[in-house]
PDB file of N, CA and C in Angstrom:
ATOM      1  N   UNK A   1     -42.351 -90.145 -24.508  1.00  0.00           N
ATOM      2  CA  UNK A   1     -42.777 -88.826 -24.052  1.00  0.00           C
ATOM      3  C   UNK A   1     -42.119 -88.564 -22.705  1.00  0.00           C
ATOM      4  N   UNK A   2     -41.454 -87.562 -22.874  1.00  0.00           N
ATOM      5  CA  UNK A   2     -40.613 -87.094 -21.304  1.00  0.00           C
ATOM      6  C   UNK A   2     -41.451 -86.370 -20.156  1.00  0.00           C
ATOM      7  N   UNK A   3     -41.534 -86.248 -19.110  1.00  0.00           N
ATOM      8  CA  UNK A   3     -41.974 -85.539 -18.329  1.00  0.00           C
ATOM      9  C   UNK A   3     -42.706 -84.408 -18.646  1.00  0.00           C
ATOM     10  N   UNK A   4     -41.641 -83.223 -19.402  1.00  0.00           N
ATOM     11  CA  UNK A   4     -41.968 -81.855 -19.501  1.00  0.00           C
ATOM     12  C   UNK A   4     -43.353 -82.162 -20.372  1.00  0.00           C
ATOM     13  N   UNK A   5     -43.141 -83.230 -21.234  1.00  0.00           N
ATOM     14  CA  UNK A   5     -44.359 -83.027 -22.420  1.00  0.00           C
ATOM     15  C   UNK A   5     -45.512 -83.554 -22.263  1.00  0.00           C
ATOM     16  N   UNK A   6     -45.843 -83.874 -20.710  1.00  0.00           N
ATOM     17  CA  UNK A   6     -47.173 -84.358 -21.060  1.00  0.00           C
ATOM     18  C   UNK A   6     -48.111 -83.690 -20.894  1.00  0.00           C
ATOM     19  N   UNK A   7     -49.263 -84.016 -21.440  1.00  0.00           N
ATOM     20  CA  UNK A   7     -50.384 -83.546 -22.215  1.00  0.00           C
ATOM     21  C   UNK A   7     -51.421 -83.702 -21.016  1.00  0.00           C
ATOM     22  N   UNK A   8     -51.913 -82.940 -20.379  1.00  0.00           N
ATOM     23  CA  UNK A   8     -52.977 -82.985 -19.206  1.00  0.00           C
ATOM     24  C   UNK A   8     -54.036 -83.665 -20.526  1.00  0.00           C
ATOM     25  N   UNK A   9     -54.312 -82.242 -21.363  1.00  0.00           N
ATOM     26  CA  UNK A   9     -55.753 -83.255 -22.108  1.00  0.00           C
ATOM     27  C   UNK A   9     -55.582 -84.523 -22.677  1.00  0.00           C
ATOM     28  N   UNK A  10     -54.691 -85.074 -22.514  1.00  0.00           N
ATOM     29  CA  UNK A  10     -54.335 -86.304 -22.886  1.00  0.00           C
ATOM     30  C   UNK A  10     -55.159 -87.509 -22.122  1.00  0.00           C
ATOM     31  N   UNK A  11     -55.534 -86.912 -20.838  1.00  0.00           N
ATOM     32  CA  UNK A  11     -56.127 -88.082 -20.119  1.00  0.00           C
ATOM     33  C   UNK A  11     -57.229 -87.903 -20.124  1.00  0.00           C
ATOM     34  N   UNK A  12     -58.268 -86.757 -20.563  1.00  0.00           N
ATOM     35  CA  UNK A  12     -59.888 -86.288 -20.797  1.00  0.00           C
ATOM     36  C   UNK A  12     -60.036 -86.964 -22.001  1.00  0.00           C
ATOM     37  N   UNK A  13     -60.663 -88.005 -21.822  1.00  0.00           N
ATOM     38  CA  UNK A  13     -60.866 -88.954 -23.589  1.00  0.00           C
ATOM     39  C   UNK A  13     -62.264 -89.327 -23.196  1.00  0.00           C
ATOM     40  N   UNK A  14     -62.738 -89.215 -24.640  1.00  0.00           N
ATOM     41  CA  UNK A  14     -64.661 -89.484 -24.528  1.00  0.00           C
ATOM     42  C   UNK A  14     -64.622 -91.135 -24.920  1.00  0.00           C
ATOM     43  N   UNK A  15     -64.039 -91.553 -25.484  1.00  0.00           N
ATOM     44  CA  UNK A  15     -64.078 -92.851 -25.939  1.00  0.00           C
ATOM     45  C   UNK A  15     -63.297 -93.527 -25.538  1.00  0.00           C
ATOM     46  N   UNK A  16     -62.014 -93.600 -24.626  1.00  0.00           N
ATOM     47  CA  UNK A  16     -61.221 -94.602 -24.550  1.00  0.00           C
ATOM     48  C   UNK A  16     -62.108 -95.514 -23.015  1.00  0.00           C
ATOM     49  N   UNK A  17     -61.498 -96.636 -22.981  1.00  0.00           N
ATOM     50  CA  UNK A  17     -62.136 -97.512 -22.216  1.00  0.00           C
ATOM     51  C   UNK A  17     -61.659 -96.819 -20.280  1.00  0.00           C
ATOM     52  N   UNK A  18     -62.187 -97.496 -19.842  1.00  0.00           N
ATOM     53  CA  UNK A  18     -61.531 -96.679 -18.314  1.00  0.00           C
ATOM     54  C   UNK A  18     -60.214 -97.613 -18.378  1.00  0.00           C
ATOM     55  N   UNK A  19     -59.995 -98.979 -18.802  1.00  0.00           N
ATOM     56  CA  UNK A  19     -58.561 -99.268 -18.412  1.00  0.00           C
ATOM     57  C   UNK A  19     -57.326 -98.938 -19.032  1.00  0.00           C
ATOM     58  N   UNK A  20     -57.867 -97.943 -20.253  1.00  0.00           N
ATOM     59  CA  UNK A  20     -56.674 -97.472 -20.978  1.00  0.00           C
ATOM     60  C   UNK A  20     -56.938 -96.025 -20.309  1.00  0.00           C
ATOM     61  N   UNK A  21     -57.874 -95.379 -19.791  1.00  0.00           N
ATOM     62  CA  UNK A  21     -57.582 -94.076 -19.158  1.00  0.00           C
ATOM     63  C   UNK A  21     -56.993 -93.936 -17.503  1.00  0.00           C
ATOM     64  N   UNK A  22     -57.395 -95.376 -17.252  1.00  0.00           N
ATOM     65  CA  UNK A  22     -56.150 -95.451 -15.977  1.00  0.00           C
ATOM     66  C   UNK A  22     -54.692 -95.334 -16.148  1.00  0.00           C
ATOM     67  N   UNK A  23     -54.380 -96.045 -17.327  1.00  0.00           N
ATOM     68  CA  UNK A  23     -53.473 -96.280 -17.481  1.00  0.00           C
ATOM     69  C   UNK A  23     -52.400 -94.882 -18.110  1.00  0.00           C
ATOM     70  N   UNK A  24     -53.719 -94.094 -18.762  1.00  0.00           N
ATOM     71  CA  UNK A  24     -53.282 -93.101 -18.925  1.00  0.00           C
ATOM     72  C   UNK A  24     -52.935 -92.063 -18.093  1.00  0.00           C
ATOM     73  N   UNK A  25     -53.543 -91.682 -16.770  1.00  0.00           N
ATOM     74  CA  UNK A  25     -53.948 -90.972 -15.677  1.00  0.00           C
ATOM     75  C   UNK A  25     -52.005 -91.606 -15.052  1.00  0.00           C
ATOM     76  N   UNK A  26     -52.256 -93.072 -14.751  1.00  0.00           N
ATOM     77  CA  UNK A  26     -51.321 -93.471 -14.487  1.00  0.00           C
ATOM     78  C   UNK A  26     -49.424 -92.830 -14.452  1.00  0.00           C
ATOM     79  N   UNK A  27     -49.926 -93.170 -16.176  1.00  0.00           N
ATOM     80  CA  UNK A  27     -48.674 -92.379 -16.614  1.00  0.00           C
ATOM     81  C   UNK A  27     -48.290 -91.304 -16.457  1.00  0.00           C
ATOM     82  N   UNK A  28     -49.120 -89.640 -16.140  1.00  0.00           N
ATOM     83  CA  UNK A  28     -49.062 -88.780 -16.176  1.00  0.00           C
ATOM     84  C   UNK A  28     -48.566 -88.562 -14.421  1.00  0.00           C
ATOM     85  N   UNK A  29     -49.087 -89.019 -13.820  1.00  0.00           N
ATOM     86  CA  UNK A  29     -49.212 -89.333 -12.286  1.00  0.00           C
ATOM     87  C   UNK A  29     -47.526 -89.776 -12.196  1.00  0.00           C
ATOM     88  N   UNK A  30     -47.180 -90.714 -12.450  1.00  0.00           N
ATOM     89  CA  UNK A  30     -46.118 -91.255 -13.040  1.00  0.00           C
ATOM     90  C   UNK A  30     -44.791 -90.277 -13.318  1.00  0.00           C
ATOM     91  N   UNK A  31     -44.969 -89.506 -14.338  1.00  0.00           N
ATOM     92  CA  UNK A  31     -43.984 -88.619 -15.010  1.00  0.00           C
ATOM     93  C   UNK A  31     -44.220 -87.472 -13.873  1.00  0.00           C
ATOM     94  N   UNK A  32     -44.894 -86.781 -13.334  1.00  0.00           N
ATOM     95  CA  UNK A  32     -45.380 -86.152 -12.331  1.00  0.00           C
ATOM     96  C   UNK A  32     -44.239 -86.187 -11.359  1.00  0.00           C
ATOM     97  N   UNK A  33     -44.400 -87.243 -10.938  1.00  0.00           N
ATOM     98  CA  UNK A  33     -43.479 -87.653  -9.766  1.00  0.00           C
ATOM     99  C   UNK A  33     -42.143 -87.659 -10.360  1.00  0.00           C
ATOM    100  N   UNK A  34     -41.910 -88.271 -10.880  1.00  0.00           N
ATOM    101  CA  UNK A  34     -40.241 -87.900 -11.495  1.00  0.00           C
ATOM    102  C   UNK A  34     -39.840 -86.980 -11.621  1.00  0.00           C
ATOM    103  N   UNK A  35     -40.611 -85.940 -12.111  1.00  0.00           N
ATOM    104  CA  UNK A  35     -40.018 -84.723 -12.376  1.00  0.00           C
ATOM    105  C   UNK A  35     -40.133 -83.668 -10.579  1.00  0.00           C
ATOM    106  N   UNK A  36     -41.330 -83.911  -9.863  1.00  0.00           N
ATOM    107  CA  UNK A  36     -41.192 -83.419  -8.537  1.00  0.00           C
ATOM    108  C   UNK A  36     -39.997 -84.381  -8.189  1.00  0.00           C
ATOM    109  N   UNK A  37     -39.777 -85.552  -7.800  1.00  0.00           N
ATOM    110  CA  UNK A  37     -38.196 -85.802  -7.346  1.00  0.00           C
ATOM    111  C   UNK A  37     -36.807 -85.312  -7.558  1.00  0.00           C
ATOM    112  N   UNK A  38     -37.036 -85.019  -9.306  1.00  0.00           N
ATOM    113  CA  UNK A  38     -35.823 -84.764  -9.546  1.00  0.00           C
ATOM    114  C   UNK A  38     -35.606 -82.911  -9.189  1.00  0.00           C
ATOM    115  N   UNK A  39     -37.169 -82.171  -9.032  1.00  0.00           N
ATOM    116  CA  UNK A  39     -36.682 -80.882  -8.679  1.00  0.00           C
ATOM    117  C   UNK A  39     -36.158 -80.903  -6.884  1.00  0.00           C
ATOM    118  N   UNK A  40     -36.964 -81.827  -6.337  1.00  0.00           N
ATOM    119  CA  UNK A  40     -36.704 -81.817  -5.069  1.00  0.00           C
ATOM    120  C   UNK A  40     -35.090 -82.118  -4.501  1.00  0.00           C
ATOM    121  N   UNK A  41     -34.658 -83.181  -5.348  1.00  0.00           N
ATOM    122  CA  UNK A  41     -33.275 -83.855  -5.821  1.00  0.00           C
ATOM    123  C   UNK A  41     -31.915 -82.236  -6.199  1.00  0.00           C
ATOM    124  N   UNK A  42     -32.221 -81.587  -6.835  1.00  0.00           N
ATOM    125  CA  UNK A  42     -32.109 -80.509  -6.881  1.00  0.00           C
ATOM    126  C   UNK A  42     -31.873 -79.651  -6.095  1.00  0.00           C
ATOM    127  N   UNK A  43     -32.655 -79.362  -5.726  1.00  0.00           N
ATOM    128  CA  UNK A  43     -33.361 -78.487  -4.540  1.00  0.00           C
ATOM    129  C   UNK A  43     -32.797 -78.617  -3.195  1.00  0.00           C
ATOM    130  N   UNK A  44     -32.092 -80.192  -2.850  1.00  0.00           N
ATOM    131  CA  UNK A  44     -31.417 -80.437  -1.612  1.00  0.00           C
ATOM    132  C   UNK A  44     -29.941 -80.415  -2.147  1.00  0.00           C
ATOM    133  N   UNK A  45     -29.260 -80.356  -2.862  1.00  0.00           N
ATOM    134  CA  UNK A  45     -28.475 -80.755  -3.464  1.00  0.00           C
ATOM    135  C   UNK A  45     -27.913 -78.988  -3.208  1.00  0.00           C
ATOM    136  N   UNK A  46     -28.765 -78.115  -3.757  1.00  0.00           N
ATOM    137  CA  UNK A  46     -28.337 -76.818  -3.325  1.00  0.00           C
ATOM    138  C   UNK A  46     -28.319 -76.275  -2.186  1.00  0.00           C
ATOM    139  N   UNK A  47     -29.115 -76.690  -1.462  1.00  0.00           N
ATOM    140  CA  UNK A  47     -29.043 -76.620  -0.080  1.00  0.00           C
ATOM    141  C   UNK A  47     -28.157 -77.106   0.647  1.00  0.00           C
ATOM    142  N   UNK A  48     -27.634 -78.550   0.391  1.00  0.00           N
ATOM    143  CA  UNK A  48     -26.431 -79.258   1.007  1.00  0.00           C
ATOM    144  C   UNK A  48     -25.097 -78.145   0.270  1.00  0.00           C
ATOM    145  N   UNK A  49     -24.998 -77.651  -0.296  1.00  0.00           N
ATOM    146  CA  UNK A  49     -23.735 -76.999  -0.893  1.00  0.00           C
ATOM    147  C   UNK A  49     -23.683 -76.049  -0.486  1.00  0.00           C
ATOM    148  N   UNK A  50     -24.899 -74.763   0.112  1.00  0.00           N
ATOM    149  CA  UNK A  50     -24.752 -73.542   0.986  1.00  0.00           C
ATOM    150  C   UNK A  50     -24.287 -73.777   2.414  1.00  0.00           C
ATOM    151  N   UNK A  51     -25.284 -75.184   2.880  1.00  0.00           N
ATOM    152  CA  UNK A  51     -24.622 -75.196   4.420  1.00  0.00           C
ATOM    153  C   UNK A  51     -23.370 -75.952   4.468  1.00  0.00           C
ATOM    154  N   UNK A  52     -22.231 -76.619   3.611  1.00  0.00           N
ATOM    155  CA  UNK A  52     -21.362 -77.221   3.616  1.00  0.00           C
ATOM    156  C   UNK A  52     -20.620 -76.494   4.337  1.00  0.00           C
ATOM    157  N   UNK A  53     -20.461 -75.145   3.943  1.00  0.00           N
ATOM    158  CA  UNK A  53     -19.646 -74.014   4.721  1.00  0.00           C
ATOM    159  C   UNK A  53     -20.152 -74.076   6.203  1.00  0.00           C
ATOM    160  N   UNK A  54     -20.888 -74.537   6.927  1.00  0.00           N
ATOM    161  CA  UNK A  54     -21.391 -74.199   8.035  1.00  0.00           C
ATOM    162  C   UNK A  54     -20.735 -75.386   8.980  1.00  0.00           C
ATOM    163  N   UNK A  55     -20.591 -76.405   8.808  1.00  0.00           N
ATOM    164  CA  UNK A  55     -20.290 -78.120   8.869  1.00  0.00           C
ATOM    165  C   UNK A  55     -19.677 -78.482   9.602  1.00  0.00           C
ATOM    166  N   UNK A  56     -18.724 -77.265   9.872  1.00  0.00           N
ATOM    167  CA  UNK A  56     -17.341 -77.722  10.473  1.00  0.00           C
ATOM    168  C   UNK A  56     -17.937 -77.881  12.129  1.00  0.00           C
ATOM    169  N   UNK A  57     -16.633 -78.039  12.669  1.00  0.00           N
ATOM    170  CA  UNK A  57     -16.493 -78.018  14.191  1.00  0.00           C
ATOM    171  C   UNK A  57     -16.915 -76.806  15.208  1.00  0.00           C
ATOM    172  N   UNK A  58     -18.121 -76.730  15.902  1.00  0.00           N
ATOM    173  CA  UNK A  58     -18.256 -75.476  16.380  1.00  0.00           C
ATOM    174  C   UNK A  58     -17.065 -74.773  17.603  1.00  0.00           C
ATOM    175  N   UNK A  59     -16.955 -76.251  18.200  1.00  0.00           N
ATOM    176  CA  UNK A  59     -15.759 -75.846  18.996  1.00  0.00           C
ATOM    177  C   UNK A  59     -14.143 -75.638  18.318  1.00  0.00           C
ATOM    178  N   UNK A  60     -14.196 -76.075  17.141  1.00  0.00           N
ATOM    179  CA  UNK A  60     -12.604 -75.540  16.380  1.00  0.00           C
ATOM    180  C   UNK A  60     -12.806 -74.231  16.241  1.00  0.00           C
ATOM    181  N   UNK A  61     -14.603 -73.920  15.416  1.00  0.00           N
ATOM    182  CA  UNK A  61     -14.146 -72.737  14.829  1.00  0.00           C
ATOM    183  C   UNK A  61     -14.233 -71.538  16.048  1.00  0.00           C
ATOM    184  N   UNK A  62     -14.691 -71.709  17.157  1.00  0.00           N
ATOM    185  CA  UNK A  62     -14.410 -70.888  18.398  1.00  0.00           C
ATOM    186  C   UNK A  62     -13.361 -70.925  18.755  1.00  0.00           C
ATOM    187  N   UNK A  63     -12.456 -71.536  18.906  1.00  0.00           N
ATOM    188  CA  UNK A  63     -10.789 -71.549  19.283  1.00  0.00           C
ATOM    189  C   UNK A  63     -10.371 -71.421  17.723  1.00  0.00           C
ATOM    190  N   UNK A  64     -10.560 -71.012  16.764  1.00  0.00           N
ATOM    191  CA  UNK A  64      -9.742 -70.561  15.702  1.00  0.00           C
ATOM    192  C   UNK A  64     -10.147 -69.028  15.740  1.00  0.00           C
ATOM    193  N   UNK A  65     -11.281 -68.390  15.993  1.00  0.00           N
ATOM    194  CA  UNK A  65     -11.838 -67.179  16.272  1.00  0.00           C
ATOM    195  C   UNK A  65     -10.877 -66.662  17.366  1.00  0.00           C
ATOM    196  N   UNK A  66     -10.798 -67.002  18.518  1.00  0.00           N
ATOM    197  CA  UNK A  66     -10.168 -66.977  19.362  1.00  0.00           C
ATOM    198  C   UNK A  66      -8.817 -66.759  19.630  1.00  0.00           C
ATOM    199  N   UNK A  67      -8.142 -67.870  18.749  1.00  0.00           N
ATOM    200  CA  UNK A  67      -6.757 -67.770  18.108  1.00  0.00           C
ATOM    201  C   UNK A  67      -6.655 -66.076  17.505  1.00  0.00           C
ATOM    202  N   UNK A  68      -7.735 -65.841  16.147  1.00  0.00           N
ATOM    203  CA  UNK A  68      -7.448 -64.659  15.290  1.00  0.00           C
ATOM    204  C   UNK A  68      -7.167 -63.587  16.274  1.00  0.00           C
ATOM    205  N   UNK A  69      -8.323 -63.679  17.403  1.00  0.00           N
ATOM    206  CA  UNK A  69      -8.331 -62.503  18.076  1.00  0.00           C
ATOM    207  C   UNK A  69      -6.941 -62.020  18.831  1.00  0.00           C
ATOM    208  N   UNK A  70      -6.476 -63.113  19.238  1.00  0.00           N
ATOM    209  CA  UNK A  70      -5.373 -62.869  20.341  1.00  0.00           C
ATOM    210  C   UNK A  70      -4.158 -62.250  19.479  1.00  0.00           C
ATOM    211  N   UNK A  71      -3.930 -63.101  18.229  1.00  0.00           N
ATOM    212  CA  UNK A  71      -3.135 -63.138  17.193  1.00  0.00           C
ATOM    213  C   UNK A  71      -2.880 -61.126  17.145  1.00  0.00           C
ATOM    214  N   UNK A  72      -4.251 -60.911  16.428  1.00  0.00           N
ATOM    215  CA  UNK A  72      -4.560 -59.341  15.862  1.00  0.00           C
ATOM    216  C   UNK A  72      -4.371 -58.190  17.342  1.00  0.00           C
ATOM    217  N   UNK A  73      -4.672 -59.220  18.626  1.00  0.00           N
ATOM    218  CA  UNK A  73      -4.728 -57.531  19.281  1.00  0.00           C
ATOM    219  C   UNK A  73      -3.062 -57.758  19.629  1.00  0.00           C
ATOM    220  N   UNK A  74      -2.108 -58.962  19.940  1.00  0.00           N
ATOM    221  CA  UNK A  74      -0.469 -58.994  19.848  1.00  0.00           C
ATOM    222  C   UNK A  74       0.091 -57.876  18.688  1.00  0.00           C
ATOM    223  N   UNK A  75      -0.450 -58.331  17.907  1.00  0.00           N
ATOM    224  CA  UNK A  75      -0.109 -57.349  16.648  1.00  0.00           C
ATOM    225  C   UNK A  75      -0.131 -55.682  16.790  1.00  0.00           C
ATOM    226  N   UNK A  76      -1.546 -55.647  17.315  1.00  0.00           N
ATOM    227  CA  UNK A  76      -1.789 -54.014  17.274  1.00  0.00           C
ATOM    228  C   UNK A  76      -2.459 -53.695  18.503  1.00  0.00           C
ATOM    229  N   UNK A  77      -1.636 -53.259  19.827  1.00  0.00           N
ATOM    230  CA  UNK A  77      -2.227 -53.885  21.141  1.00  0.00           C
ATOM    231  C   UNK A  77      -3.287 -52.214  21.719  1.00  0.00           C
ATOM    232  N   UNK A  78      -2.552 -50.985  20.799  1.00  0.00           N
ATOM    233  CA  UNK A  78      -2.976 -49.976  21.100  1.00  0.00           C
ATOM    234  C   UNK A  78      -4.590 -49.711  20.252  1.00  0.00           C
ATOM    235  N   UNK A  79      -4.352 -50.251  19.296  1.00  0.00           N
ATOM    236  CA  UNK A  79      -5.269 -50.093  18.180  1.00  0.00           C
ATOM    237  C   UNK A  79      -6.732 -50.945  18.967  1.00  0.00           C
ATOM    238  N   UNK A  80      -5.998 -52.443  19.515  1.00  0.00           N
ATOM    239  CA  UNK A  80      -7.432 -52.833  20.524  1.00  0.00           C
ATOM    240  C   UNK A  80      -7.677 -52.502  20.963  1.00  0.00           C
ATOM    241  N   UNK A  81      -7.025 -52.004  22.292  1.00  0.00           N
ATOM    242  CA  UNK A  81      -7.062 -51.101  23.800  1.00  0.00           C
ATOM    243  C   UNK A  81      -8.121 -50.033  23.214  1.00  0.00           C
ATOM    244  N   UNK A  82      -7.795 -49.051  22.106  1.00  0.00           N
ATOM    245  CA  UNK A  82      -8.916 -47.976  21.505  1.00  0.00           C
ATOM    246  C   UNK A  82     -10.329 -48.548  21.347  1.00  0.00           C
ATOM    247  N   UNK A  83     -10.337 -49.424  20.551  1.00  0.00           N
ATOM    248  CA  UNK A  83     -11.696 -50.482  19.948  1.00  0.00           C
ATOM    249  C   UNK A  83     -12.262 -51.120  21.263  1.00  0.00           C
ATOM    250  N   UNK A  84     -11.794 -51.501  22.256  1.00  0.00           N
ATOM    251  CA  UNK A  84     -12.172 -51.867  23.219  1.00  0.00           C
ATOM    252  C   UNK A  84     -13.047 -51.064  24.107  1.00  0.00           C
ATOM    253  N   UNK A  85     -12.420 -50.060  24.385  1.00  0.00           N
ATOM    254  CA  UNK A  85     -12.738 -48.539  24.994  1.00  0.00           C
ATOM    255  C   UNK A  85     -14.315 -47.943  24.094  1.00  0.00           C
ATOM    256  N   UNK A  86     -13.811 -48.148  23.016  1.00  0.00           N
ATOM    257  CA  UNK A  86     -15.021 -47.436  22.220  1.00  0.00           C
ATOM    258  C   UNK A  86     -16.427 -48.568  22.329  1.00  0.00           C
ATOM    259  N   UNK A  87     -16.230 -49.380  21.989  1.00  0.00           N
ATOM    260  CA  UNK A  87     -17.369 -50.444  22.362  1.00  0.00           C
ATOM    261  C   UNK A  87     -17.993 -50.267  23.400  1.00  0.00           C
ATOM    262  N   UNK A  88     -16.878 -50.301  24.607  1.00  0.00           N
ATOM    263  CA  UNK A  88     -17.456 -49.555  25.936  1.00  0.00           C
ATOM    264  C   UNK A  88     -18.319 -48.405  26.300  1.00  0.00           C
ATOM    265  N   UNK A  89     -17.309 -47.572  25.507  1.00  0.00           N
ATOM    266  CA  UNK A  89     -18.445 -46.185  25.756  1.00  0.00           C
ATOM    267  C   UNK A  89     -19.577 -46.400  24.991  1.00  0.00           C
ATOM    268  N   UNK A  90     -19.870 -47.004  23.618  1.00  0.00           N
ATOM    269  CA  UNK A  90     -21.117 -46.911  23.229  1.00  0.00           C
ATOM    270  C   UNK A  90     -21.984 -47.796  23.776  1.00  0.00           C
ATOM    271  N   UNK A  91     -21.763 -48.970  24.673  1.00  0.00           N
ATOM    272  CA  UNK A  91     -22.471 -49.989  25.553  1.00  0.00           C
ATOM    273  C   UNK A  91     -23.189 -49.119  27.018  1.00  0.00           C
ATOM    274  N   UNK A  92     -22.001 -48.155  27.036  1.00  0.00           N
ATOM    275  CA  UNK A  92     -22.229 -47.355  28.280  1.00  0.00           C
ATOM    276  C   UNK A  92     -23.425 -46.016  28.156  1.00  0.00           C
ATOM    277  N   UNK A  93     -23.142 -45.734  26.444  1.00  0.00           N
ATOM    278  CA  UNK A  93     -24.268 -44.704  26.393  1.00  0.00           C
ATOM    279  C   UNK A  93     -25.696 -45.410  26.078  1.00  0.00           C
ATOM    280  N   UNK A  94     -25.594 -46.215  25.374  1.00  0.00           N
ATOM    281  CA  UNK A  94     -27.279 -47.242  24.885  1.00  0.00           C
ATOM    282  C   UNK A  94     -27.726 -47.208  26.419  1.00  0.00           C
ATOM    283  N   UNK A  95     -26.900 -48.333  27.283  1.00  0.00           N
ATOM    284  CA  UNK A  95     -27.805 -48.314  29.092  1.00  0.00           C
ATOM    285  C   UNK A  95     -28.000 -47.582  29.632  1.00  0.00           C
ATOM    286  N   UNK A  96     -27.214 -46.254  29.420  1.00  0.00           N
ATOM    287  CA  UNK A  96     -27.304 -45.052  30.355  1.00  0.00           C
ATOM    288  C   UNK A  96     -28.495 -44.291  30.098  1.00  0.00           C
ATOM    289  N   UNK A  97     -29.109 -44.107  28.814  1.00  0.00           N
ATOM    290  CA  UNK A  97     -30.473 -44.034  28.086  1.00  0.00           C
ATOM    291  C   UNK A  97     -31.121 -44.378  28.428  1.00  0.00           C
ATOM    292  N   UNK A  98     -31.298 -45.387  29.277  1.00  0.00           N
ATOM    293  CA  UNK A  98     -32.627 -46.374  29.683  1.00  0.00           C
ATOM    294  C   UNK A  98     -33.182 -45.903  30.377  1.00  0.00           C
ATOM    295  N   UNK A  99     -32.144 -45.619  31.477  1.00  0.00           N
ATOM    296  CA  UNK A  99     -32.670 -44.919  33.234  1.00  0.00           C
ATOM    297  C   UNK A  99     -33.341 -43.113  32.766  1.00  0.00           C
ATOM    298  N   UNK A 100     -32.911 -42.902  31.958  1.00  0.00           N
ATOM    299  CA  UNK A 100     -33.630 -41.644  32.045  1.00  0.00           C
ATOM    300  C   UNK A 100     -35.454 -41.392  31.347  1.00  0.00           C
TER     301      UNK A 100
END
């Protein structure tokens, strides 16, 4: 009998002796646990595979960020200079809101 199949009323018996209903209790107790391990088993197993992506080097991936950035505004120096500016002004209008 596998895990999935056991029988709770299996261990409510009017006649069996108590050392065959330990033994029964046992078993169920038993298969119980195997099957919570193996979901738990599972369960980390998916978890270790979402944060794998996370794993790396915090200080690489800040100097690879870093790298992109310098890389992209060489590339398109007017296109930053704009994006830069605009960030600004909307940093400048959120605080300027405050005081009033």
């Amino acid at each position: 009998m596998t895990a999935e199949q056991v029988n709770p009323a299996e261990v409510e018996t009017d006649n069996a002796s108590p050392s065959e209903t330990e033994r029964r209790v046992e078993r169920v107790l038993t298969d119980a646990a195997k099957v919570a391990e193996r979901v738990f088993r599972q369960q980390l197993n998916g978890i270790r595979a979402r944060t794998e992506v996370y794993s790396g080097d915090p200080v690489q991936t800040v100097e690879d960020a870093r790298r992109y950035l310098a890389d992209r505004i060489k590339e398109r120096p007017m296109t930053a200079t704009l994006a830069g500016l605009g960030v600004g002004f909307l940093f400048g209008l959120m605080f300027a809101g405050r005081d009033r």
